[in-house]
N, C-alpha and C. Protein backbone atom coordinates (compact mmCIF):
# COMPACT_ATOMS: atom_id res chain seq x y z
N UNK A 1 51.01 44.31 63.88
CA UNK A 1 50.89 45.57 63.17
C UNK A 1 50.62 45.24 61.70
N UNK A 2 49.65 45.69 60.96
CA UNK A 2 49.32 45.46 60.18
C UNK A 2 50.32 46.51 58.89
N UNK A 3 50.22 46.05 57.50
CA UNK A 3 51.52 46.89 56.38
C UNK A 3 50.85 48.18 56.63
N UNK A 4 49.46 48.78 56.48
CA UNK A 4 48.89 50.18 56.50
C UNK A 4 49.58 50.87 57.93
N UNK A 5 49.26 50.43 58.99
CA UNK A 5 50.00 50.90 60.34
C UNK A 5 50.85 51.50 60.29
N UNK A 6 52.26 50.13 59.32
CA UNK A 6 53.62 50.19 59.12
C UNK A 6 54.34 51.45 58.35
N UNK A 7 52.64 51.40 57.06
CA UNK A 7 53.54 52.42 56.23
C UNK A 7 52.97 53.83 57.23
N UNK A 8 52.30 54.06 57.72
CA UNK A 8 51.33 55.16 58.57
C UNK A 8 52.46 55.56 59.24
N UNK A 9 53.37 54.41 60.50
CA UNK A 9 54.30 55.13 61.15
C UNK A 9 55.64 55.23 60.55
N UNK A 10 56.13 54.31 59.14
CA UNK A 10 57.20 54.86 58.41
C UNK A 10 57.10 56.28 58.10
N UNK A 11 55.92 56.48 57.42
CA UNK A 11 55.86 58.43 56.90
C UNK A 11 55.65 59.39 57.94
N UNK A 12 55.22 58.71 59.16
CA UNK A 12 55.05 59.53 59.86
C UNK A 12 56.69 59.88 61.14
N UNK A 13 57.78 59.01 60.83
CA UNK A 13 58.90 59.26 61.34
C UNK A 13 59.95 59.59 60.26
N UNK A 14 59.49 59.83 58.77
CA UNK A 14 60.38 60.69 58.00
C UNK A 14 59.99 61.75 57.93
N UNK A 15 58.66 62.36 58.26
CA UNK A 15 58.60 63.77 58.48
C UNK A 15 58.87 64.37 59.18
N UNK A 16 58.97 63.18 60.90
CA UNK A 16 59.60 64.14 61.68
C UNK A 16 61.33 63.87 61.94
N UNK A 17 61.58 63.38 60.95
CA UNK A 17 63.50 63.62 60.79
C UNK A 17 63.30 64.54 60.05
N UNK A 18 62.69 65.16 59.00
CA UNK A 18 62.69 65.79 58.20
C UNK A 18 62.53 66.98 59.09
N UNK A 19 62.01 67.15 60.01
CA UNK A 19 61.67 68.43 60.94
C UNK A 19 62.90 68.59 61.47
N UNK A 20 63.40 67.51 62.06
CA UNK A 20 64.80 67.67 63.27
C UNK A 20 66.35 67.79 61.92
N UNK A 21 65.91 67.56 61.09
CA UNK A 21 67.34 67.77 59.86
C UNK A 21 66.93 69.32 59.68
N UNK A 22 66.31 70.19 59.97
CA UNK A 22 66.08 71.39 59.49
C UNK A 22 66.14 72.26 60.76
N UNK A 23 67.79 73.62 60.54
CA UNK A 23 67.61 74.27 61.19
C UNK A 23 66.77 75.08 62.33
N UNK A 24 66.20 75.20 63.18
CA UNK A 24 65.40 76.66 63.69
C UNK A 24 65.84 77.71 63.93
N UNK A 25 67.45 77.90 62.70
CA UNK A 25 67.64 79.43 63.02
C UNK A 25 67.04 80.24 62.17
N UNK A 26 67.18 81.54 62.28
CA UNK A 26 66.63 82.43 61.54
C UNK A 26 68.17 82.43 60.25
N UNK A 27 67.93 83.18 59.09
CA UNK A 27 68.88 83.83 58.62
C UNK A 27 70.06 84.11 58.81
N UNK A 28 69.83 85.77 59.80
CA UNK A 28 70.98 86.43 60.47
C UNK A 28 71.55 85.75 61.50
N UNK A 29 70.85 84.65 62.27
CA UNK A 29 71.62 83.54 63.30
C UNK A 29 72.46 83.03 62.79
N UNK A 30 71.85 82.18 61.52
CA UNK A 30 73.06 81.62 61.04
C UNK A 30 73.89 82.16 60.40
N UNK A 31 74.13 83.35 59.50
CA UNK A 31 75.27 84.16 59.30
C UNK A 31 76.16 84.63 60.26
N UNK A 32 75.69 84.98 61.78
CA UNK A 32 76.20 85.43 62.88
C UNK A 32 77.03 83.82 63.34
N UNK A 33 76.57 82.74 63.58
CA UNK A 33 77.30 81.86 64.11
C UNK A 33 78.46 81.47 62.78
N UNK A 34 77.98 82.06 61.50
CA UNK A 34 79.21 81.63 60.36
C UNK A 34 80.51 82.19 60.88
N UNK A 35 80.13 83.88 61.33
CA UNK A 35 81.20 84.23 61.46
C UNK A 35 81.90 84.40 62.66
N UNK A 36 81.45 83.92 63.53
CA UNK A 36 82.20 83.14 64.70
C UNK A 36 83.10 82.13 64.42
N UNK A 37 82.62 80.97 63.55
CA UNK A 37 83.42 79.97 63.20
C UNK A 37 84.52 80.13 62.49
N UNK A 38 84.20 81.24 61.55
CA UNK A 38 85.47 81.98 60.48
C UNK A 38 86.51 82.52 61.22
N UNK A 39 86.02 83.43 62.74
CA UNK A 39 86.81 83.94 63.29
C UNK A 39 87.95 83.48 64.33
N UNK A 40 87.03 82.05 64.68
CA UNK A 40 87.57 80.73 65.15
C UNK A 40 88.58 80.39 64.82
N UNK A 41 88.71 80.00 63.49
CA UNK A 41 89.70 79.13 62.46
C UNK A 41 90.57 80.03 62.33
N UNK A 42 90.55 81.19 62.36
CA UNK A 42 91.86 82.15 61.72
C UNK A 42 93.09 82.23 62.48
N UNK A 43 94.43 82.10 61.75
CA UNK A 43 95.09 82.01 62.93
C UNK A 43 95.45 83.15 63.19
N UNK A 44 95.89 83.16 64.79
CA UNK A 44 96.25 84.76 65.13
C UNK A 44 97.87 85.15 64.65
N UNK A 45 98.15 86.30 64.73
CA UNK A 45 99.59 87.12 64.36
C UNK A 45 100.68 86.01 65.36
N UNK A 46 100.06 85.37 66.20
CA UNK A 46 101.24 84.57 67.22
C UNK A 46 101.22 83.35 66.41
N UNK A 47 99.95 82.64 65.83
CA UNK A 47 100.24 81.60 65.14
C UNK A 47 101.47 81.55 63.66
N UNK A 48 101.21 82.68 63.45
CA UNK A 48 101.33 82.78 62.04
C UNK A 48 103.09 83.45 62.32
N UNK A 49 103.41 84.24 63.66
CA UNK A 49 104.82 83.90 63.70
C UNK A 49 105.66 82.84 64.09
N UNK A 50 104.81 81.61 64.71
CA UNK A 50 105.67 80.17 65.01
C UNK A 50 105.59 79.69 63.45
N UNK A 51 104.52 79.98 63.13
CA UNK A 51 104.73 79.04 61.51
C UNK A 51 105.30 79.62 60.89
N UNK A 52 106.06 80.59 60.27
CA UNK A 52 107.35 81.39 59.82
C UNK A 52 108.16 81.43 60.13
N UNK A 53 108.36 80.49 61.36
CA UNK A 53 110.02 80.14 62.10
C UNK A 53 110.09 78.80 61.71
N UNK A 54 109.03 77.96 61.57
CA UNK A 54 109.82 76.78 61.34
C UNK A 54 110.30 76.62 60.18
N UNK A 55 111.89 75.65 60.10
CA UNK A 55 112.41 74.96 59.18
C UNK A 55 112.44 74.21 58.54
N UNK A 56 111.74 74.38 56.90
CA UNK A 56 111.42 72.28 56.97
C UNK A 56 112.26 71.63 55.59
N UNK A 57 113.23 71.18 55.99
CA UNK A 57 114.30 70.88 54.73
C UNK A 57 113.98 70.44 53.67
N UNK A 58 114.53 70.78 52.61
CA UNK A 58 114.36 70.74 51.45
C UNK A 58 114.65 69.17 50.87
N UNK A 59 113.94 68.43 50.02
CA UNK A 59 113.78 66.80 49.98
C UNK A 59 114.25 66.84 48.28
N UNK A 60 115.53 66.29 48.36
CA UNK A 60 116.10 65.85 46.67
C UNK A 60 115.98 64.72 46.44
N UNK A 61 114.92 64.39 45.50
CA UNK A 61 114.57 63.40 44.68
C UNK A 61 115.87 62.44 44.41
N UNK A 62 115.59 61.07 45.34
CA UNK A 62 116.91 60.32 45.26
C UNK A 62 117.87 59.86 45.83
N UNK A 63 117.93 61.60 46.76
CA UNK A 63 119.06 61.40 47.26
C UNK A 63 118.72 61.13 49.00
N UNK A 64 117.40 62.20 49.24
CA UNK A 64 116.91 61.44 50.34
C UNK A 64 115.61 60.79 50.68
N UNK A 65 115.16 60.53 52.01
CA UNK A 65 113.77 59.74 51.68
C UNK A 65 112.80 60.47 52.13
N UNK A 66 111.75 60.19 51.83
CA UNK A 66 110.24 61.49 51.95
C UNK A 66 109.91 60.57 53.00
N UNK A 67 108.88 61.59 53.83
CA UNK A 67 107.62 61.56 54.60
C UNK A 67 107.08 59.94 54.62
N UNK A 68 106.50 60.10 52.73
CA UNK A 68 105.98 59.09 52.02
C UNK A 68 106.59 57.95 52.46
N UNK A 69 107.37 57.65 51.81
CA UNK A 69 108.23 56.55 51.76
C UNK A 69 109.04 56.13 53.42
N UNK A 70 109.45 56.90 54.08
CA UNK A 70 109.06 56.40 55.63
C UNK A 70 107.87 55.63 56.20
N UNK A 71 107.12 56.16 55.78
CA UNK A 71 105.19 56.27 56.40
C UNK A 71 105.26 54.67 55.63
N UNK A 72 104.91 54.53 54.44
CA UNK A 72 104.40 53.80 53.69
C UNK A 72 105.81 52.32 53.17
N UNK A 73 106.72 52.42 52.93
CA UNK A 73 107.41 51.41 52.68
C UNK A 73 108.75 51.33 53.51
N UNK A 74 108.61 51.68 55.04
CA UNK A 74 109.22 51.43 56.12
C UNK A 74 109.67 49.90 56.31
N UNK A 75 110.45 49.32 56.43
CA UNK A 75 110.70 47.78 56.80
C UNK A 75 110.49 46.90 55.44
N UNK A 76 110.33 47.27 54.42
CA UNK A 76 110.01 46.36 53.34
C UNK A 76 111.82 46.18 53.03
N UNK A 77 111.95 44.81 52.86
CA UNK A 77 113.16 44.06 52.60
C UNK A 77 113.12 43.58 51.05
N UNK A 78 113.89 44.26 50.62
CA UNK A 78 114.67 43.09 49.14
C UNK A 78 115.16 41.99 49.44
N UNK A 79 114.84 41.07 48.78
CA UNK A 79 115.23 39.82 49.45
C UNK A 79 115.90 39.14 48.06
N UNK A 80 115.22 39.67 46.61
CA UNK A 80 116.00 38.94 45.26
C UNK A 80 115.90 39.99 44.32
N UNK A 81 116.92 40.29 43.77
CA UNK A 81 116.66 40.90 42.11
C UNK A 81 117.33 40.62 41.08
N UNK A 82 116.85 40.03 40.06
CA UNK A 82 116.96 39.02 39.13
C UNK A 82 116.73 40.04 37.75
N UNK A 83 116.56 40.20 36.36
CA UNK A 83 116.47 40.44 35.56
C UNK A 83 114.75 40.20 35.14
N UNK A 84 113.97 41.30 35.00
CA UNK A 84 112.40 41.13 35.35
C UNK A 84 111.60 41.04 36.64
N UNK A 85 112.43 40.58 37.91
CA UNK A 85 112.17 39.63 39.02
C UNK A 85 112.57 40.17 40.54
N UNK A 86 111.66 40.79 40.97
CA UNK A 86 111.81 41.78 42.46
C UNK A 86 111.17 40.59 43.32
N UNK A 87 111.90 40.54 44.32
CA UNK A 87 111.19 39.51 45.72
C UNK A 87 111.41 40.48 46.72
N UNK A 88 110.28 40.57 47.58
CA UNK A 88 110.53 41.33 48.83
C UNK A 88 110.05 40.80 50.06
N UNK A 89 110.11 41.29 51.05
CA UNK A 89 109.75 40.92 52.42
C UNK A 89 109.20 42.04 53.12
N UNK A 90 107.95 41.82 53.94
CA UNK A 90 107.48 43.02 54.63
C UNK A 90 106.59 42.08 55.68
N UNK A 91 107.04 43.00 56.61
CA UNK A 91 105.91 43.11 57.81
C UNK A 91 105.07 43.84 57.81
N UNK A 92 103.49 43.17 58.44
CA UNK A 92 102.38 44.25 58.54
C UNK A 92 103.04 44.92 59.07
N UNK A 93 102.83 46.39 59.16
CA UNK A 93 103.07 47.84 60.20
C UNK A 93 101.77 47.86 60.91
N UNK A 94 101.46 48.28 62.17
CA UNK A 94 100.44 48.82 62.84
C UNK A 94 99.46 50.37 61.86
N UNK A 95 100.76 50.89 61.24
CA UNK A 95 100.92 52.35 61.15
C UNK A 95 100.12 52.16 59.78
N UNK A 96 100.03 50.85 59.34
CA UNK A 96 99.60 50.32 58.07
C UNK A 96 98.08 49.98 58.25
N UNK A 97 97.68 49.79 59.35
CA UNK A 97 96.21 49.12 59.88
C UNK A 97 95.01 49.92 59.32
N UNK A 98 94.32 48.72 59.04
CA UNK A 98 92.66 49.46 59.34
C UNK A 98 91.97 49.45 60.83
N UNK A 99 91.02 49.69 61.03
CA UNK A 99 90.54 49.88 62.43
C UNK A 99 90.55 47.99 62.35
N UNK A 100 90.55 47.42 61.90
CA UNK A 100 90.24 46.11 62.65
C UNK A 100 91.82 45.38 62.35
N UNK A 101 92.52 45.71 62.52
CA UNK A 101 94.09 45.42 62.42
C UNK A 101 94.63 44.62 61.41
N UNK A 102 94.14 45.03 59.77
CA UNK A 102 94.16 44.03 58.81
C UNK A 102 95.01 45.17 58.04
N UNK A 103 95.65 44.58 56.98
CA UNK A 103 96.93 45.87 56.03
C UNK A 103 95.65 46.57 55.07
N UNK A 104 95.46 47.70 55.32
CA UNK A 104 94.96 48.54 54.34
C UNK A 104 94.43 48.01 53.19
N UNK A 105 93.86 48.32 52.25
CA UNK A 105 93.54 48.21 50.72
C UNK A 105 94.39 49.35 50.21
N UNK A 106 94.89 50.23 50.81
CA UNK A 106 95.53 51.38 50.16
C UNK A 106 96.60 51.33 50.10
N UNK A 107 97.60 50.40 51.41
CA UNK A 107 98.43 49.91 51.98
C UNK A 107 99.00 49.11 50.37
N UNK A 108 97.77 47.89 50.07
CA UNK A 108 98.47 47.10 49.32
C UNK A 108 98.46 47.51 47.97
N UNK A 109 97.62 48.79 47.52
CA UNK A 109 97.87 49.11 46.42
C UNK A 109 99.25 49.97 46.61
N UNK A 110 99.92 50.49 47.29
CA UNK A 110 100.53 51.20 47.23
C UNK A 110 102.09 50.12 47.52
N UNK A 111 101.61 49.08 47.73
CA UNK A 111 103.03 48.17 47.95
C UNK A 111 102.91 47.89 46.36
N UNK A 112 101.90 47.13 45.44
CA UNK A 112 101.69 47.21 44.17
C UNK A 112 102.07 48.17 42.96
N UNK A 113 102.31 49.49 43.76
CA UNK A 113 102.29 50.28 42.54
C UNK A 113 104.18 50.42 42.97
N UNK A 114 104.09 50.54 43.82
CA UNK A 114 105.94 50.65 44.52
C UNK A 114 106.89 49.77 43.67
N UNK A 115 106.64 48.00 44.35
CA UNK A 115 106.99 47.47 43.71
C UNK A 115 107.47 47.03 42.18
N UNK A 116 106.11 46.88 41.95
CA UNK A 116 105.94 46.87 40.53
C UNK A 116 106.41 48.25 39.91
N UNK A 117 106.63 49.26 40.02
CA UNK A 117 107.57 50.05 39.68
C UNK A 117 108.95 49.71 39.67
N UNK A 118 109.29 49.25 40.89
CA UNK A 118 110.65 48.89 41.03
C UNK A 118 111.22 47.89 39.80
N UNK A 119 110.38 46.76 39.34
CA UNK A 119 110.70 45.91 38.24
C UNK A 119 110.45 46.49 37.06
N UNK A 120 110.08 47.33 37.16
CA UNK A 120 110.21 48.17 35.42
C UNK A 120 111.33 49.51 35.37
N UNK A 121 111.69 49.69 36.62
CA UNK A 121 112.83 50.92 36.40
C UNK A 121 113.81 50.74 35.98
N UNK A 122 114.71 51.28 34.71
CA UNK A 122 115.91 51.28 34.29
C UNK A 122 116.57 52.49 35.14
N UNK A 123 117.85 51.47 35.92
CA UNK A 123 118.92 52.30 36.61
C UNK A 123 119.04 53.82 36.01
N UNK A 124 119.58 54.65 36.34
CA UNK A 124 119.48 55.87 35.45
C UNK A 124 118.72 56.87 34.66
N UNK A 125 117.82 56.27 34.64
CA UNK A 125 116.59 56.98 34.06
C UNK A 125 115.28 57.33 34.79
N UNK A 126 114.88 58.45 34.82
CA UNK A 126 113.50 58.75 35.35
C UNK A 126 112.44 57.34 35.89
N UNK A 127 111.92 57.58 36.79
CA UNK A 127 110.81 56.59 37.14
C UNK A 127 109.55 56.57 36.58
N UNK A 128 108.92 55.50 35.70
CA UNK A 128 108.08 55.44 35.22
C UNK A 128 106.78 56.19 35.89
N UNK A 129 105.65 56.55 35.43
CA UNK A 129 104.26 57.08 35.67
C UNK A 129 103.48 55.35 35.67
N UNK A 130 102.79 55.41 36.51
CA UNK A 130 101.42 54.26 36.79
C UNK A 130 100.48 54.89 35.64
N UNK A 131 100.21 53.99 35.33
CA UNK A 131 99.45 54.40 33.69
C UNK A 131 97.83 53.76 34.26
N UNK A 132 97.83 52.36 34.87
CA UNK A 132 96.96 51.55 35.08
C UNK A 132 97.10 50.44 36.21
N UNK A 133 96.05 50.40 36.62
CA UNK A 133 96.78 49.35 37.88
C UNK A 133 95.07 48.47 38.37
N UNK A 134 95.14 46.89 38.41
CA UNK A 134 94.10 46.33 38.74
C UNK A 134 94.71 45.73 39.80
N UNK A 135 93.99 45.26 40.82
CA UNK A 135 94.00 44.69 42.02
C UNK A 135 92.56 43.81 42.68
N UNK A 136 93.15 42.28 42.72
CA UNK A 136 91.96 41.65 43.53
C UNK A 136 92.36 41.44 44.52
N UNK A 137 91.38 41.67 45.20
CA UNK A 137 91.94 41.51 47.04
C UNK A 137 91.43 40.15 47.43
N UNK A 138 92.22 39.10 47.32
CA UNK A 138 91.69 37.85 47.96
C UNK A 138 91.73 37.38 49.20
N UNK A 139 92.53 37.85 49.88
CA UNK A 139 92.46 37.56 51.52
C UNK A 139 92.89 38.71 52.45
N UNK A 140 93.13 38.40 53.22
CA UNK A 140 93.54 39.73 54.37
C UNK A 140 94.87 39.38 54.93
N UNK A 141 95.89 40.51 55.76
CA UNK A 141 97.07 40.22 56.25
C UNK A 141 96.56 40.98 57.95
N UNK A 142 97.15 40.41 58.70
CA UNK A 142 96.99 41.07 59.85
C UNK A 142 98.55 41.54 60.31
N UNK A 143 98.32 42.87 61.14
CA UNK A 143 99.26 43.13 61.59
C UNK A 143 100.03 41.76 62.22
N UNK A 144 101.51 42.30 62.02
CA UNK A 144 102.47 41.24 62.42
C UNK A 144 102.49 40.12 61.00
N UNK A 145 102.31 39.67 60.19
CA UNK A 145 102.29 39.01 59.56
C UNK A 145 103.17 39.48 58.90
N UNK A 146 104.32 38.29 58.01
CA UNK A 146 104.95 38.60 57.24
C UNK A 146 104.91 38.50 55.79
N UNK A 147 104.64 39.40 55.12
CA UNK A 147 104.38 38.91 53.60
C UNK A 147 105.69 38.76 52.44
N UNK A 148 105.57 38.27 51.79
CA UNK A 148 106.49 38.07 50.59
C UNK A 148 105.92 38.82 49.47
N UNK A 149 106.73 39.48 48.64
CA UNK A 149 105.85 40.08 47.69
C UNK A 149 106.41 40.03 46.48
N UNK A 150 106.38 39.59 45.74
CA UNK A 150 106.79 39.14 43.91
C UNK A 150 106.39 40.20 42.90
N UNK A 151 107.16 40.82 42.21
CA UNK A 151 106.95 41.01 40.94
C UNK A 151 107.58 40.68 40.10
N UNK A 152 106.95 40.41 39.19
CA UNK A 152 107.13 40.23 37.34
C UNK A 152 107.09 40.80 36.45
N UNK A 153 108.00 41.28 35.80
CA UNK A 153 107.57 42.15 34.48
C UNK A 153 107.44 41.21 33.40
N UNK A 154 106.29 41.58 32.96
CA UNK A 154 105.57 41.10 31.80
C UNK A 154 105.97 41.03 30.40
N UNK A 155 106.35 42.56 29.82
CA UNK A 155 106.61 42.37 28.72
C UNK A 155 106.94 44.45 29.07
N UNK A 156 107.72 44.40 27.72
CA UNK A 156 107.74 45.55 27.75
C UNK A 156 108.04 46.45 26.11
N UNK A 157 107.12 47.26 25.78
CA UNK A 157 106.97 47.62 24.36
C UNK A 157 106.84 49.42 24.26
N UNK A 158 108.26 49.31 23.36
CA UNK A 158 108.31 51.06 23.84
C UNK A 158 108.75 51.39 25.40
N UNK A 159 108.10 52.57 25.65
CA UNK A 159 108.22 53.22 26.80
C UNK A 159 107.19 52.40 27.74
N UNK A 160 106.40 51.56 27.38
CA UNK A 160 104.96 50.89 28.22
C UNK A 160 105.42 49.53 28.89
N UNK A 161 105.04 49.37 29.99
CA UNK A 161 105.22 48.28 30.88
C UNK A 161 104.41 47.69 31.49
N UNK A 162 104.58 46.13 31.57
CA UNK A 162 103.53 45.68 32.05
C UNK A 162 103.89 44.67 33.04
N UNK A 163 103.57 44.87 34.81
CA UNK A 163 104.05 44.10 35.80
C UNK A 163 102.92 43.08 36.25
N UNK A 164 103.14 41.72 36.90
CA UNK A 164 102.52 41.44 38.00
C UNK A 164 102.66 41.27 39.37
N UNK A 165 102.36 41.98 40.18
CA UNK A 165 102.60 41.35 41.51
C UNK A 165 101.98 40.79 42.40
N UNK A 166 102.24 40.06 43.33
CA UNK A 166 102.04 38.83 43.98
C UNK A 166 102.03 39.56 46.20
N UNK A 167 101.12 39.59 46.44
CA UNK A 167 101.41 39.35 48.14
C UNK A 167 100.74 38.14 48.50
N UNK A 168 101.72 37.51 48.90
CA UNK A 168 101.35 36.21 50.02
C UNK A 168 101.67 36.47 51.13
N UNK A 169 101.02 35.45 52.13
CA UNK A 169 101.56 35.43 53.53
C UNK A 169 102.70 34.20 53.33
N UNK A 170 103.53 34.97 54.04
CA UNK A 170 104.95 33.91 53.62
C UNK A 170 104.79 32.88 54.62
N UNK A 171 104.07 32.58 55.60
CA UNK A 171 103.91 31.19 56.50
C UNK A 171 103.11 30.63 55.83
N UNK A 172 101.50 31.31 55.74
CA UNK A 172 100.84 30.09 54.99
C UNK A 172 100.97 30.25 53.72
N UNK A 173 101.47 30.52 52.61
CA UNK A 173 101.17 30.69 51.83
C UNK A 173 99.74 30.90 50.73
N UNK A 174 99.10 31.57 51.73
CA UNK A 174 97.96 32.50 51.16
C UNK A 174 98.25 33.44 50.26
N UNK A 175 97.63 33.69 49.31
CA UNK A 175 97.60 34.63 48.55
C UNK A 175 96.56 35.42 48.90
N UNK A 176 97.00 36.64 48.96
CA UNK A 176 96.28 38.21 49.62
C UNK A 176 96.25 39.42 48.28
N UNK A 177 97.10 38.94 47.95
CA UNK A 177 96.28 40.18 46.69
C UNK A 177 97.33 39.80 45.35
N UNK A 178 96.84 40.33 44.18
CA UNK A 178 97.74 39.80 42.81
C UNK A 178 97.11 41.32 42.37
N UNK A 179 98.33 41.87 41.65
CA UNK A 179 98.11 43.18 40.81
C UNK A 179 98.24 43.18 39.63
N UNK A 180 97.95 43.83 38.77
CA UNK A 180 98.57 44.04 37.61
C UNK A 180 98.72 45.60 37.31
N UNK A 181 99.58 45.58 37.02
CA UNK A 181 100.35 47.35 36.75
C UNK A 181 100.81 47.65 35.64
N UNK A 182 100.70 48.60 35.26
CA UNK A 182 100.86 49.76 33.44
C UNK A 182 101.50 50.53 34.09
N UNK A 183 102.70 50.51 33.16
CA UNK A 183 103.49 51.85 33.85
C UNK A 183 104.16 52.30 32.11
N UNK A 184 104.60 53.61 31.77
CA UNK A 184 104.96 53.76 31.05
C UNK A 184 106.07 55.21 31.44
N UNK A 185 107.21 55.09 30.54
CA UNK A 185 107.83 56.58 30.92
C UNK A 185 108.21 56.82 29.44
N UNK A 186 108.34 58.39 29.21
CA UNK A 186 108.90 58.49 27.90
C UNK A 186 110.53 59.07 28.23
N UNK A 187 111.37 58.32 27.41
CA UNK A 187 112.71 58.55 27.75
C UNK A 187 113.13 58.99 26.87
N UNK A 188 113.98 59.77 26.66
CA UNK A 188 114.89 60.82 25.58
C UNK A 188 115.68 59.43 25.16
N UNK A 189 115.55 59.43 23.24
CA UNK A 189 116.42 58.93 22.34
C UNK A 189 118.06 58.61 22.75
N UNK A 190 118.20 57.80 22.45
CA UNK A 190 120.19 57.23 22.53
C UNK A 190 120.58 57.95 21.08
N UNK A 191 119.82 58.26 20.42
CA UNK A 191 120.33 59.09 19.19
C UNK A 191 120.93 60.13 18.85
């Protein structure tokens, strides 16, 4: 096949996607099937009295644990806390997976921002805000694997904080991701 051919039957199979991406309804068809779909989705007077019966308890900051924090930092173990110095332990979760059974990228930012929170919180006081947060992803964890996870606080100036944390695989000692985290809170004066 010669390039003229090539480009002949390239343009000549984007015009006809270009045909098959374009409706053949009329107008009023497709307004008529809109509101089928609208009428679809709505819930009926029976839906809308089971969902006004249920109960869904009220969650105090602290005192018990969220959704979140079930879902997402389930099985994570303290293992050291030192002055600056959080060590933890975690197993992949399944519940943690990507389709090819490796820990999330969202997974480990969110062990990153957790953590590394945890080493900048003063007992008693509000929990800092994530101000900034970098993450290189250098290797992968597969479900079942156990990781170790380190943070460090850096330095801390004012209300602003600055962590690093560390996931390895605690058998081989691979390193799987290193963070760095900004966290800052503003705290009411001792004055």
């Amino acid at each position: 096949m010669s390039y003229g051919q090539f480009r002949q039957n390239s343009q000549h199979d984007h015009r006809r996607r270009g045909q098959l991406a374009q409706p053949n309804l009329s107008e009023s068809e497709g307004k008529s099937k809109m509101e089928k779909a609208k009428q679809f989705l709505q819930p009926t007077q029976a839906d809308s009295d089971i969902i006004s019966r249920l109960i869904i308890p009220t969650h105090r900051p602290g005192a018990d644990t969220s959704f979140y924090e079930d879902f997402a930092l389930k099985g994570i173990r303290v293992d050291r806390v030192e002055q600056g110095l959080v060590v933890c332990t975690f197993k992949v979760p399944p519940r943690l997976a990507d389709r090819n059974g490796k820990l999330a990228t969202a997974a480990i930012a969110n062990l990153v921002d957790e953590v590394g929170g945890a080493v900048a919180h003063t007992e008693g006081l509000p929990m800092n805000v994530s101000v900034d947060m970098s993450i290189s992803f250098l290797s992968s964890a597969m479900v079942g694997d156990e990781l170790e996870i380190t943070s460090r606080l850096l330095g801390r100036k004012g209300g602003y904080s600055g962590t690093l944390v560390l996931l390895k695989n605690k058998v081989s000692g691979e390193l799987i991701a290193e963070g760095r985290h900004s966290l800052f809170g503003k705290h009411a004066s001792k004055l």
